[in-house]
Every structure is written in structure tokens, then in C-alpha cells.
Protein backbone atom coordinates (compact mmCIF):
# COMPACT_ATOMS: atom_id res chain seq x y z
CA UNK A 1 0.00 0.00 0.00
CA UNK A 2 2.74 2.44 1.02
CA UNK A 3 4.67 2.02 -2.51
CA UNK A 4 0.94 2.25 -4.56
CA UNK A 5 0.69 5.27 -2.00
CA UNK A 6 3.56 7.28 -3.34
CA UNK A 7 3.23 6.24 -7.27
CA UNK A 8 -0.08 7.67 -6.50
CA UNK A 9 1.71 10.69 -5.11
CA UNK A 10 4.11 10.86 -7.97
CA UNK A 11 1.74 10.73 -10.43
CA UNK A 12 -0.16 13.57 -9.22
CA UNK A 13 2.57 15.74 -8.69
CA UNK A 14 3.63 15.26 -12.43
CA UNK A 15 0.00 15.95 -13.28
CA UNK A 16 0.07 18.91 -12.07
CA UNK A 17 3.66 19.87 -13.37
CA UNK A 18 2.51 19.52 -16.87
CA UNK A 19 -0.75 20.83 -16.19
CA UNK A 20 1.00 24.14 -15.03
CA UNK A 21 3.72 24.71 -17.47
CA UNK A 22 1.23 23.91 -20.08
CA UNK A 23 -1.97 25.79 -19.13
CA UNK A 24 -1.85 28.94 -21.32
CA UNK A 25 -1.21 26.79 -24.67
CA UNK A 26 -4.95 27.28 -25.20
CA UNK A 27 -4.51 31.00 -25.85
CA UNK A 28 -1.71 29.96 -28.76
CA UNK A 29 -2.94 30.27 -32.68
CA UNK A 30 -1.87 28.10 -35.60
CA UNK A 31 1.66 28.77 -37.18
CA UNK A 32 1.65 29.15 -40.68
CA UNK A 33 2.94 25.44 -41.24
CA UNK A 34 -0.05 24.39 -39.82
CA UNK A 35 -2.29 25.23 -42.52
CA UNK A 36 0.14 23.88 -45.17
CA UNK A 37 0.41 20.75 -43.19
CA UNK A 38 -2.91 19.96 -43.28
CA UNK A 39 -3.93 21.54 -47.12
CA UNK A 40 -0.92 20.52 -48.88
CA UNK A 41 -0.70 17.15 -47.15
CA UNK A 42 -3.86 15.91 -46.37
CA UNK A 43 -7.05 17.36 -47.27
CA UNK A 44 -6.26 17.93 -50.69
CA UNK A 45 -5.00 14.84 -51.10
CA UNK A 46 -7.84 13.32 -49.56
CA UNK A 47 -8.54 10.98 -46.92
CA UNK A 48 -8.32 7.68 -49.00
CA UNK A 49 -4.70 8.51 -49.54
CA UNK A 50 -3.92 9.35 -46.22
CA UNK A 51 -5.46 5.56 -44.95
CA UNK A 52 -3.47 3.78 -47.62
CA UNK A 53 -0.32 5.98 -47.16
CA UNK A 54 -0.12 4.66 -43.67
CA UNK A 55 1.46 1.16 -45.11
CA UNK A 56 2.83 2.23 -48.27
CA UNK A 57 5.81 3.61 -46.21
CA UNK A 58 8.07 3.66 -49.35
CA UNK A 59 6.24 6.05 -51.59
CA UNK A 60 7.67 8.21 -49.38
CA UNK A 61 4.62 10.24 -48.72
CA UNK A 62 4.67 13.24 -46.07
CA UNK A 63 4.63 12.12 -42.37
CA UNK A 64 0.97 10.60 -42.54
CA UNK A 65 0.34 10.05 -39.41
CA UNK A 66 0.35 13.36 -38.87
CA UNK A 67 -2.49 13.31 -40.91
CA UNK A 68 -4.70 11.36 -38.32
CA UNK A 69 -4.26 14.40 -36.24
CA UNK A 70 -5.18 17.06 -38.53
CA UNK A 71 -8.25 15.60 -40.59
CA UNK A 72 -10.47 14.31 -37.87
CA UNK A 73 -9.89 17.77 -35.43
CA UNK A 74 -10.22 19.78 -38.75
CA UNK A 75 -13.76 18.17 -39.99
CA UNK A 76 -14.96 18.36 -36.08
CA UNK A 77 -13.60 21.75 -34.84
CA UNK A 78 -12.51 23.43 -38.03
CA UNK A 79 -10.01 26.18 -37.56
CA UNK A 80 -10.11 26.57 -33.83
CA UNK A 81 -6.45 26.14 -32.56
CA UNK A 82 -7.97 25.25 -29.18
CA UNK A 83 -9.07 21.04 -30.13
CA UNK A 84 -5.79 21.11 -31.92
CA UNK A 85 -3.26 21.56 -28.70
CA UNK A 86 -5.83 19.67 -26.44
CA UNK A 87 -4.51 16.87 -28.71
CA UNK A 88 -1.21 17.93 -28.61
CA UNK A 89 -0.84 18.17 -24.69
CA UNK A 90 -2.51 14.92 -24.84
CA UNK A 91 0.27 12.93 -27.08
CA UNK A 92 2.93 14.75 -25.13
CA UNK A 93 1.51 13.31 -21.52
CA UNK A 94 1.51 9.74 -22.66
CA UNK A 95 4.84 10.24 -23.71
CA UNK A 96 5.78 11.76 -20.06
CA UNK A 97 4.31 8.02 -18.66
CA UNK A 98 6.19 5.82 -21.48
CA UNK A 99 9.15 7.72 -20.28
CA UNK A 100 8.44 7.03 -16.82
CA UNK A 101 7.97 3.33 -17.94
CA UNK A 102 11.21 3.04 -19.93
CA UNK A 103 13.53 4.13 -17.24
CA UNK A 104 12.00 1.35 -14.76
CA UNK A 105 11.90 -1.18 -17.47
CA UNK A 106 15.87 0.21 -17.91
CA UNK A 107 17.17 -0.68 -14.85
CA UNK A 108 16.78 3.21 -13.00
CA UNK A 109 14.81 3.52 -9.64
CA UNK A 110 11.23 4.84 -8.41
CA UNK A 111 13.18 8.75 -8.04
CA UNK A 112 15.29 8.63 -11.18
CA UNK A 113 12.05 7.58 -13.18
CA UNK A 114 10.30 10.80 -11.75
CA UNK A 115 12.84 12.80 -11.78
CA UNK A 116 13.31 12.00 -15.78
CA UNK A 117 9.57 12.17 -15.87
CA UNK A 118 9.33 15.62 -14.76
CA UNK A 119 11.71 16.58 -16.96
CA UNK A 120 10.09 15.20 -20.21
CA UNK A 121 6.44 16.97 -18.70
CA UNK A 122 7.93 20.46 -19.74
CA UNK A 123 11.35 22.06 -20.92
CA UNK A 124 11.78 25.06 -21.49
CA UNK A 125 14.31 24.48 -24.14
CA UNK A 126 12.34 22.59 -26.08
CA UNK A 127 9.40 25.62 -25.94
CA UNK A 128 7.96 25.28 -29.17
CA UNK A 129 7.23 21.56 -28.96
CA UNK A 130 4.44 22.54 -26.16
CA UNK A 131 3.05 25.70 -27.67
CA UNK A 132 3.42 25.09 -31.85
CA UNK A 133 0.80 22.37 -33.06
CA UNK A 134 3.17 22.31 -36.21
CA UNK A 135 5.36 20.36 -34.19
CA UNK A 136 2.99 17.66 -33.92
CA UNK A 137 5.50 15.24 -35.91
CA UNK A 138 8.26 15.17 -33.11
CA UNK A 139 5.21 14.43 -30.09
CA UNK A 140 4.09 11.43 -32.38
CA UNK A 141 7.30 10.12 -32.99
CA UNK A 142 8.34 10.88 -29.57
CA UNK A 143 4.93 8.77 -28.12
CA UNK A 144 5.61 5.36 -30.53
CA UNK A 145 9.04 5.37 -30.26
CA UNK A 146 8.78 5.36 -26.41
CA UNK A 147 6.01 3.03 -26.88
CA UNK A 148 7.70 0.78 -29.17
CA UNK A 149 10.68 0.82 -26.95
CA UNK A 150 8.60 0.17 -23.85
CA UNK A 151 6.54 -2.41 -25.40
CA UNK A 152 9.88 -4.49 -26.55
CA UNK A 153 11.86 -4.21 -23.35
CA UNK A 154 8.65 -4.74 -21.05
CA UNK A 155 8.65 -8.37 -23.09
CA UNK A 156 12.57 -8.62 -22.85
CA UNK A 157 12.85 -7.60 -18.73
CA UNK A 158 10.62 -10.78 -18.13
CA UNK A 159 13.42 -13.39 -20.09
CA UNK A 160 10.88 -14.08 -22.49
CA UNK A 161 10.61 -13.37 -26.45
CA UNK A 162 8.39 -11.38 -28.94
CA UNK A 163 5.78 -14.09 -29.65
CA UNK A 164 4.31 -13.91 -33.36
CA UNK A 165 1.63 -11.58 -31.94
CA UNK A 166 3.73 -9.64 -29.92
CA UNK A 167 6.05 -8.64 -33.13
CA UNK A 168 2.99 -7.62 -35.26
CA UNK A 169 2.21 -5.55 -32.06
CA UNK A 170 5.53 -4.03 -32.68
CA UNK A 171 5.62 -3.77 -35.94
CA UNK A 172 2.87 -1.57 -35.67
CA UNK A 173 3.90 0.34 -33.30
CA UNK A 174 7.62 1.09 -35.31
CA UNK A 175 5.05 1.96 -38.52
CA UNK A 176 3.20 4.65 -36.48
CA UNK A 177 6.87 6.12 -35.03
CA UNK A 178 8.54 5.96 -39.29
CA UNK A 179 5.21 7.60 -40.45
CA UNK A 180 5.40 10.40 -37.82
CA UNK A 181 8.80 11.82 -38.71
CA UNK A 182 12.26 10.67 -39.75
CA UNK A 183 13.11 10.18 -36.02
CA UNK A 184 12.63 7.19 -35.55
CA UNK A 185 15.14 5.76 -38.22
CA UNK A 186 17.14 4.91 -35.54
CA UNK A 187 14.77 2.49 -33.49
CA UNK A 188 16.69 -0.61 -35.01
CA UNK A 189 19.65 0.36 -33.94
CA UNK A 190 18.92 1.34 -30.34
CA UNK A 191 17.05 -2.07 -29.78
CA UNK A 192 20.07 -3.85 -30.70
CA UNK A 193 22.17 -1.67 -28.50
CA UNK A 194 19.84 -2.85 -25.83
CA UNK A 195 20.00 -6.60 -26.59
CA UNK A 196 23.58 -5.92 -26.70
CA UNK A 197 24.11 -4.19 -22.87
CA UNK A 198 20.66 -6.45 -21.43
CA UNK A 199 20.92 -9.84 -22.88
CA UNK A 200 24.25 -10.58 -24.83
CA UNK A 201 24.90 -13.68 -25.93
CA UNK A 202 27.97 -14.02 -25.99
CA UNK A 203 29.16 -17.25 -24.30
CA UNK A 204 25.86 -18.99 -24.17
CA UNK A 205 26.27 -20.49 -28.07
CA UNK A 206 25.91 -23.81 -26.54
CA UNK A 207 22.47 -22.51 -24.49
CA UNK A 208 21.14 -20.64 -27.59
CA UNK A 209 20.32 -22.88 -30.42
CA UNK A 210 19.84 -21.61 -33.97
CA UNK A 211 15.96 -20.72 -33.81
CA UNK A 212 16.05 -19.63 -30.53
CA UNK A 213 18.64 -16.90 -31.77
CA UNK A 214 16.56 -16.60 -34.36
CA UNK A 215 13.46 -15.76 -32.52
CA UNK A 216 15.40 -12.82 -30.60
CA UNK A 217 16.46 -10.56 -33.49
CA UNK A 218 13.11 -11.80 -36.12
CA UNK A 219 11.34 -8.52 -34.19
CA UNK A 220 14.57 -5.99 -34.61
CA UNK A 221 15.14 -7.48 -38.38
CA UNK A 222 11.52 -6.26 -38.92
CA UNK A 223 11.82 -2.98 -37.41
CA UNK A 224 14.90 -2.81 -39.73
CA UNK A 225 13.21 -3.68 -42.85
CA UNK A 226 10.16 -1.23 -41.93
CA UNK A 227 13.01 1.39 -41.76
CA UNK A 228 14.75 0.71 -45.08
CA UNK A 229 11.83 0.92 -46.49
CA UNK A 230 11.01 3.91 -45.17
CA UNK A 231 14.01 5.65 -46.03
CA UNK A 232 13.70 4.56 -49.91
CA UNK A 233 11.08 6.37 -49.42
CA UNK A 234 12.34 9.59 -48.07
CA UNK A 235 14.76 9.68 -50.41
CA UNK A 236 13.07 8.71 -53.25
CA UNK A 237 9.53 8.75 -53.16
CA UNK A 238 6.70 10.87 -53.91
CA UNK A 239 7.25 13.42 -51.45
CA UNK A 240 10.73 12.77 -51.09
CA UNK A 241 12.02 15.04 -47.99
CA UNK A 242 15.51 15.22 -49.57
CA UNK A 243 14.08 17.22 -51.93
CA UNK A 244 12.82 19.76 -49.65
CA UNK A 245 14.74 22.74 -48.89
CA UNK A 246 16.56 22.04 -45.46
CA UNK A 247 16.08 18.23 -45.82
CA UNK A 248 19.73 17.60 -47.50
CA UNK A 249 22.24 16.48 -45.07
CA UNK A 250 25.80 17.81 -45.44
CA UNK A 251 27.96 14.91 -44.13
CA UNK A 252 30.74 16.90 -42.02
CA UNK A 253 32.49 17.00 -39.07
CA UNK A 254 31.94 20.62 -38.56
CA UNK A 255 27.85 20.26 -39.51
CA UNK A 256 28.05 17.28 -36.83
CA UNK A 257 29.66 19.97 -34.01
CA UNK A 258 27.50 22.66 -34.68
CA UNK A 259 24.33 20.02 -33.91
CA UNK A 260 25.67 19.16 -30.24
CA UNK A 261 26.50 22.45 -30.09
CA UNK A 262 22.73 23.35 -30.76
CA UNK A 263 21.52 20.09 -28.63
CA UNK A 264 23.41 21.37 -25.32
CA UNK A 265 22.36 24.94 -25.94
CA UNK A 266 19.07 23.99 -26.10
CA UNK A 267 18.31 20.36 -23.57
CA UNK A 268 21.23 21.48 -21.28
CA UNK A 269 21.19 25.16 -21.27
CA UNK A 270 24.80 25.60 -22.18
CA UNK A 271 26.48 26.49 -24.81
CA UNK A 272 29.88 25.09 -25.15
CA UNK A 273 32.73 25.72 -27.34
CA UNK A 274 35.06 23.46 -28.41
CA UNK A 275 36.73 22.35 -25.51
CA UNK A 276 33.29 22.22 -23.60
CA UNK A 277 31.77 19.91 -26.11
CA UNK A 278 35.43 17.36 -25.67
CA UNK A 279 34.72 18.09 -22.11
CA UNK A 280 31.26 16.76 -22.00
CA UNK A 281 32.09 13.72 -23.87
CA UNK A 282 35.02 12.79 -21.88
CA UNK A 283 32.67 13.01 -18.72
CA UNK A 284 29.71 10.95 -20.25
CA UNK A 285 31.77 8.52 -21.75
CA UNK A 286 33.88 8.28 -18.42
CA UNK A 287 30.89 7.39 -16.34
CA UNK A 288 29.26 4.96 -18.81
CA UNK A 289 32.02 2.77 -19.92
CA UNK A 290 34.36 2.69 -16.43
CA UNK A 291 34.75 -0.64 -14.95
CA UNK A 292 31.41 -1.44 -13.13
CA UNK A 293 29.03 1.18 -14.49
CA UNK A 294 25.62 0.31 -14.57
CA UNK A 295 23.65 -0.71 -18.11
CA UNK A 296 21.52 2.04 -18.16
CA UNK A 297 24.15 4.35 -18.44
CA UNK A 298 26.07 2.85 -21.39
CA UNK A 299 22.45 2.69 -22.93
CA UNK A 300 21.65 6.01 -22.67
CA UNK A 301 25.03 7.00 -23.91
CA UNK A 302 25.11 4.86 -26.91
CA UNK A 303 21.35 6.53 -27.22
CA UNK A 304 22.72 9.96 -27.23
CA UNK A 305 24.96 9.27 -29.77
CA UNK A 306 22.54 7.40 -32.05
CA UNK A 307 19.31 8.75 -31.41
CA UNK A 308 20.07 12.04 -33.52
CA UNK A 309 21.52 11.21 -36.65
CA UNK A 310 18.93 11.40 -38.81
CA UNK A 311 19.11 15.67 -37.91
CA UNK A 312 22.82 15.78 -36.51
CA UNK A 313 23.66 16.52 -40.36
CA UNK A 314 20.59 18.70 -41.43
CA UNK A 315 21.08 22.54 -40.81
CA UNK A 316 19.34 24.78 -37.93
CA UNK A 317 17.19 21.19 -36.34
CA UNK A 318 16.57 22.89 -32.43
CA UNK A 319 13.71 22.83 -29.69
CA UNK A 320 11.33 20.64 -30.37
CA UNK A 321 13.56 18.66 -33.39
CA UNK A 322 15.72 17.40 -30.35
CA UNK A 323 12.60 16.06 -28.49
CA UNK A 324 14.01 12.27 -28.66
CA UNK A 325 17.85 12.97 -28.13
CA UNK A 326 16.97 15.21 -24.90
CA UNK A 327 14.97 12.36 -23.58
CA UNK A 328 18.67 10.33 -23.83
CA UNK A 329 20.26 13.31 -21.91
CA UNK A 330 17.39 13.51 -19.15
CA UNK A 331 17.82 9.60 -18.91
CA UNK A 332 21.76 9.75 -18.05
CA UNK A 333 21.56 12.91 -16.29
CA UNK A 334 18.53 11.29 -13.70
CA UNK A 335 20.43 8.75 -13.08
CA UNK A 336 23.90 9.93 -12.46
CA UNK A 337 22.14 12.83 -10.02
CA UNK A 338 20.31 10.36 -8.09
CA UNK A 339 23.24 8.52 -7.32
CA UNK A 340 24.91 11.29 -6.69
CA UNK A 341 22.65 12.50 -3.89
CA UNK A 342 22.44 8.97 -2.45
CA UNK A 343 26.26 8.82 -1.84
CA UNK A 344 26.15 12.75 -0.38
CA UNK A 345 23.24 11.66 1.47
CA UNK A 346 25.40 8.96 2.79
CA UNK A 347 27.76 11.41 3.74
CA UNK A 348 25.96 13.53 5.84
CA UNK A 349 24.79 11.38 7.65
CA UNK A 350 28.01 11.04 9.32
CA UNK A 351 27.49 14.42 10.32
CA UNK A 352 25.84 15.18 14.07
CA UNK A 353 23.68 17.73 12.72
CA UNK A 354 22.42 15.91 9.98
CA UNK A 355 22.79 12.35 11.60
CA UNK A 356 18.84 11.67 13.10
CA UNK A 357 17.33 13.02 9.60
CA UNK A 358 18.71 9.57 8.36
CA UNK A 359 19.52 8.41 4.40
CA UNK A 360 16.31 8.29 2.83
CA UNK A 361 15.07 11.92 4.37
CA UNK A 362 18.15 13.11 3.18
CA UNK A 363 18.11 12.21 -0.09
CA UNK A 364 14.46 13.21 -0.65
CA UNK A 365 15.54 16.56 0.54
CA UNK A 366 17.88 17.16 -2.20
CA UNK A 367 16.15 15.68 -4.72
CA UNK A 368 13.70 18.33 -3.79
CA UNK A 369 16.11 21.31 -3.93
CA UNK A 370 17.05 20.02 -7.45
CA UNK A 371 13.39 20.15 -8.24
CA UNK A 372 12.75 23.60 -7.55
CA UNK A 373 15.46 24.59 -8.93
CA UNK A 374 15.04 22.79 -12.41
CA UNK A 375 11.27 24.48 -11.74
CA UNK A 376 12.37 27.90 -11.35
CA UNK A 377 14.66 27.75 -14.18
CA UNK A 378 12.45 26.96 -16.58
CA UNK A 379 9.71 29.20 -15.32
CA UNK A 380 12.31 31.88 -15.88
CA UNK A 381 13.28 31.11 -18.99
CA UNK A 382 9.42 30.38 -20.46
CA UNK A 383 8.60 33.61 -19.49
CA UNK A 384 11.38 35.47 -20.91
CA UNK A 385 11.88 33.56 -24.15
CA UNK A 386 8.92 30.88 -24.72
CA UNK A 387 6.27 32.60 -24.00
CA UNK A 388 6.87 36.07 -25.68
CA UNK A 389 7.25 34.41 -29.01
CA UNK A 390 4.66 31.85 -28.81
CA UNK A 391 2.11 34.82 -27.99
CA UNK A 392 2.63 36.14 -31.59
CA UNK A 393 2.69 32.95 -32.98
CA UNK A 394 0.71 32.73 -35.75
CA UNK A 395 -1.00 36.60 -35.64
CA UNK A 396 -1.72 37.10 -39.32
CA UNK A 397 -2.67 33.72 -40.00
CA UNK A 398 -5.09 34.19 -36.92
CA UNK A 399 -6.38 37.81 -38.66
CA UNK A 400 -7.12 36.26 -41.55
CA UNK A 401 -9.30 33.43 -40.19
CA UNK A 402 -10.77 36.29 -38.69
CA UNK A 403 -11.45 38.14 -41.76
CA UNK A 404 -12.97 34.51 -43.51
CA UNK A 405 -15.67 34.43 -40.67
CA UNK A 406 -16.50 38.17 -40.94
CA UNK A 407 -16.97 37.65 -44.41
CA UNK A 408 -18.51 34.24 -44.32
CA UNK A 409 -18.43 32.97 -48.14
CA UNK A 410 -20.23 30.75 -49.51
CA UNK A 411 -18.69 28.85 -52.40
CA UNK A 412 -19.84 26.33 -53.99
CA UNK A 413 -18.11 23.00 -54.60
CA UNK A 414 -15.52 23.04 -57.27
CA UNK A 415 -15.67 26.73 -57.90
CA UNK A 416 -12.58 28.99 -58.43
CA UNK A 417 -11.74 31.37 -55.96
CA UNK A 418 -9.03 34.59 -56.60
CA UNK A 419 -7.65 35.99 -53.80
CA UNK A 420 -6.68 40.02 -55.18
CA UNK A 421 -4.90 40.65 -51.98
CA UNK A 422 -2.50 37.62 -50.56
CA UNK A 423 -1.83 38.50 -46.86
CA UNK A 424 0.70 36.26 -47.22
């Protein structure tokens, strides 16, 4: 009762940290990608060829999942921004519990999970992925890639194997992440980063017969062959994003620099030069790979590393682009700070003044401190940078709605309509 007692606890508390960094997105209007997403994308196109464009993954056709948010709240709710980031906040809190999930199902504790939790409810760095509905793409991919991930190590953490059902479970779930955005071309190789840190088999040749080897990577070669697929298709189908302005990676060291340059500037609020950025890498790869250190932290680093390459070449991806890798960093940085404050809580216990608060008070007492001031930070800095720009998001393409339902035209279907005056 006492542990259901506090995830009850925890839960709430997250609740209402999303609930209060998000409560003004209401007041937010549509960006001007927003009505290009859903014209150019989906309702001209129709919504036969957004249902079949779901599986054809390598005609290459624009993100169409994103369709399945934009078409039903569009027919429903036409153009009032208001259904549109109900839907968003929505996608973005299941992806706060898969998070939660993940880091148990990793290996991390009841405090690192909510600590990495809170973190993924709202940051401040990552502003527009909160407040822009355009950004829909990264909170989809974000939700089936977490839920892919959870879904496959939740199987794996018992010792057991994808069953034939199980992997078309999957499967789905990998189709929904590769038809939200690009992101999630890197799901294959994180799940066999994870078979390789969880359940190696190296060793055991004589304890792992052919088909039961067999039946461990069928689910990650399908995951891999959904992603090939996908990426013919990005690179050479219909709607090809390679052949979009900004969509053309440029394969250098100093494209890959600026990106973690960008990343830390933006999920760690710091911007490093150089020597920072060798500095940071040392560290991480110090604590992850150093005789003894735990799983979880070799997985997160290897997911730092892979988790952004499909952007880490691309010019000017920030905020809400970095959605997944920052999820990596929040994962390592949880962890290492909670066993940080477990050893200084260890520590000061040795102290007289400190001695009859005992361990566990202790360490709930920083923890705390850390959570205010990760709270006040990013209160600060969403009111001086977030918030400012998301209020005139959108303006003119708000006026303009305005101007349609002042004017109120009736046109019939078919018809040609010639706009004297493009506000645009």
C-alpha cells in the first residue's frame, strides 16, 4: 500500500507539473505550417490517400500520421487552434508516462524515473514543442518510439521473447513512429544496443540454439526492414524530404559539431565551445564505460549518440527537433544525479547535525532542492523567451481566419476562388 501510496503521489505531482507549465497553450494560434500541413498534405490529397499511405511507407509520402491528427480535429472543430493543442498536450503526456515506464523497465529507480519524468512533462528548451501544433511530428514520434521501446523491453525484462503476436504488435507500433517523422530511423539500432548491454549472448552459443537466436532478433530485423523501407522512401519517393529545402544532409564534421552544439544549448542550457563539447564527452563517456558502471548508463550514452543522426547533419534542427535525443540526456543525467545525492546523502549522515534526519530523508531533501530549482529555471526562462514568441505565434494567420468568418463565403463545390490581396 505504502509504494501504490507514493506512485499515487508521484503521479499527481507530475500531473500537475505539466498541467502548469502547459496551461496557457490554449490561448496559442496556428503557425503558418499548420495550414500547409494539413492543405498541402492531407485534405487535398484526400482521406483515402492518407489511410493507404499509412502502409505504403516507401512512396515516401509526407509524415501521414500526422495526418490522423489534422483531418479528424479539422472536420470536427474546423479552424479553432484550441481542439488542436488539447490533442497535442494529450500525445505529449503519454509520452511523459512511457518515459516514466522506460527508465524502470531500464534498470533506474522509483526517483530517477520521476525525476526523468518531470523533466520530459515540460522544458523550457524545447518551448515550441508545447506551444506550436506544427510540431505535432516530433510528439508522435516521440509517443511510438517510447512506446515501441517500452513495449519491446517490457517483453525482454521478463526473459521471455516477442511471440508472433507480440512482433505484429511491434511492428505496428515502429510503422506509427517511421510515419510520424524521420526520427525514428534509428529504433533498429537502439534495440540492438539494448539486446547488446541487457541480454548478450555471448558465451551462451551452446544454451542458444539456432531458432532460438533466431526468434530474438526476427522482431529488430523487422523494425529494420520497416526502416529501409522507409528511407527509400524519403529519399526517393513521392514526397521525397531530400528534396525539400533544409532536408539535404551535409555529411561533415563541422555540420556534426555545430548540432551538439545546438543540442546542449538547447536540452542542457549551455552552450559550449570546443573544448566544452570534448569536455562533456570525456565526462559521459567516463561514467558509462568505467569498470562497473551500470547498463543504463552505457544505454543512454550509446542513445545519445545514435538517437540524432537522422538531424545531426541537417542545418538549424533545435527545440522541439531534439525532443528524442533530450529524452537520452534527461535519462543519463537522472540517473547519475540520483546517485549522486544517495552517496552525499550517505555522507551527511556522518554528520551530528544531519545524523537523526537519516539516508532516505536526506536524499528526498535534495532531490527536492534540485526540483525547484530545475522548476524555477524553466519558469524563468518560459517567461522570458517561450512565451513572448509563442504569444505572436501565428498573428496574421489568426487575422485572416478572422477576416474569412467576418466575411462568411459561400462557395460552392468546385468553384474557383481569386484571392486580389494575398496577406501572405
Amino acid at each position: 500500500p505504502s509504494a501504490r501510496l507514493r506512485g499515487l503521489a508521484g503521479g499527481l505531482l507530475l500531473g500537475a507539473w505539466f498541467l502548469y507549465f502547459s496551461r496557457d497553450v490554449l490561448g496559442v494560434h496556428f503557425a503558418p505550417d499548420d495550414m500547409m500541413n494539413a492543405d498541402n498534405f492531407y485534405w487535398t490529397p484526400g482521406p483515402w490517400r492518407l489511410i493507404y499511405s499509412q502502409f505504403l511507407i516507401w512512396r515516401g509520402y509526407y509524415r501521414p500520421m500526422g495526418g490522423l491528427f489534422y483531418l479528424p480535429i479539422l472536420s470536427v472543430w474546423g479552424l479553432n487552434p484550441a481542439p488542436y493543442h488539447v490533442a497535442l498536450s494529450a500525445i505529449l503526456a503519454i509520452g511523459v508516462y512511457l518515459f516514466y515506464r522506460l527508465v524502470r523497465l531500464l534498470g533506474a529507480g522509483r526517483w530517477a524515473g520521476f525525476l526523468a519524468a518531470l523533466v520530459a512533462c515540460y522544458h523550457a528548451g524545447l518551448g515550441n514543442l508545447y506551444y506550436n501544433t506544427a510540431f505535432v511530428y516530433d510528439a508522435l514520434c516521440g509517443c511510438f518510439f517510447l512506446a515501441a521501446l517500452c513495449y519491446y523491453c517490457g517483453v525482454r525484462s521478463r526473459g521471455r521473447r516477442l511471440t508472433p503476436g507480440q512482433t505484429g504488435v511491434f511492428a505496428v507500433l515502429v510503422l506509427c513512429a517511421l510515419n510520424s517523422k524521420e526520427m525514428a530511423l534509428t529504433l533498429p539500432a537502439i534495440l540492438l544496443i539494448y539486446e547488446w548491454i541487457y541480454h548478450p549472448l555471448v558465451g551462451h552459443a551452446s544454451a542458444c540454439p539456432r531458432r532460438a537466436k533466431l526468434a530474438q532478433w526476427f522482431p529488430i530485423l523487422i523494425a529494420a526492414i520497416l526502416t529501409l523501407l522507409d528511407l527509400y522512401g524519403k529519399i526517393f519517393g513521392v514526397d521525397a524530404l531530400t528534396g525539400m529545402e533544409g532536408y539535404r544532409p551535409v555529411f561533415t564534421w563541422r555540420r556534426f559539431v555545430e548540432y551538439q552544439k545546438t543540442f546542449l544549448g538547447d536540452a542542457a542550457f549551455w552552450r559550449p565551445g570546443g573544448v566544452g563539447l570534448a569536455v562533456f564527452w570525456t565526462v559521459l563517456t567516463y561514467l558509462a564505460w568505467r569498470p562497473g558502471a551500470r547498463p543504463i548508463l552505457r544505454f543512454a550514452w550509446t542513445f545519445l549518440l545514435l538517437a540524432p543522426l537522422p538531424i545531426a547533419f541537417l542545418p538549424g534542427k533545435s527545440q522541439a527537433c531534439l525532443y528524442i535525443p533530450m529524452l537520452g540526456l534527461a535519462l543519463f543525467a537522472t540517473v547519475v544525479f540520483v546517485d549522486l545525492a544517495k552517496a552525499l546523502a550517505s555522507r551527511l549522515t556522518g554528520e551530528p547535525i544531519f545524523r537523526r534526519l537519516g539516508r532516505p530523508a536526506l536524499t528526498a531533501g535534495l532531490i527536492v532542492l534540485a526540483v525547484f530549482g530545475w522548476g524555477r529555471e524553466n519558469l524563468r526562462r518560459q517567461h522570458l523567451l517561450v512565451k513572448p514568441v509563442m504569444t505572436s505565434l501565428g498573428a496574421q494567420t489568426w487575422q485572416v481566419i478572422q477576416q474569412f468568418r467576418a466575411l462568411n463565403p459561400h462557395v460552392g463545390p468546385h468553384s474557383h476562388v481569386v484571392f486580389l490581396n494575398d496577406p501572405f
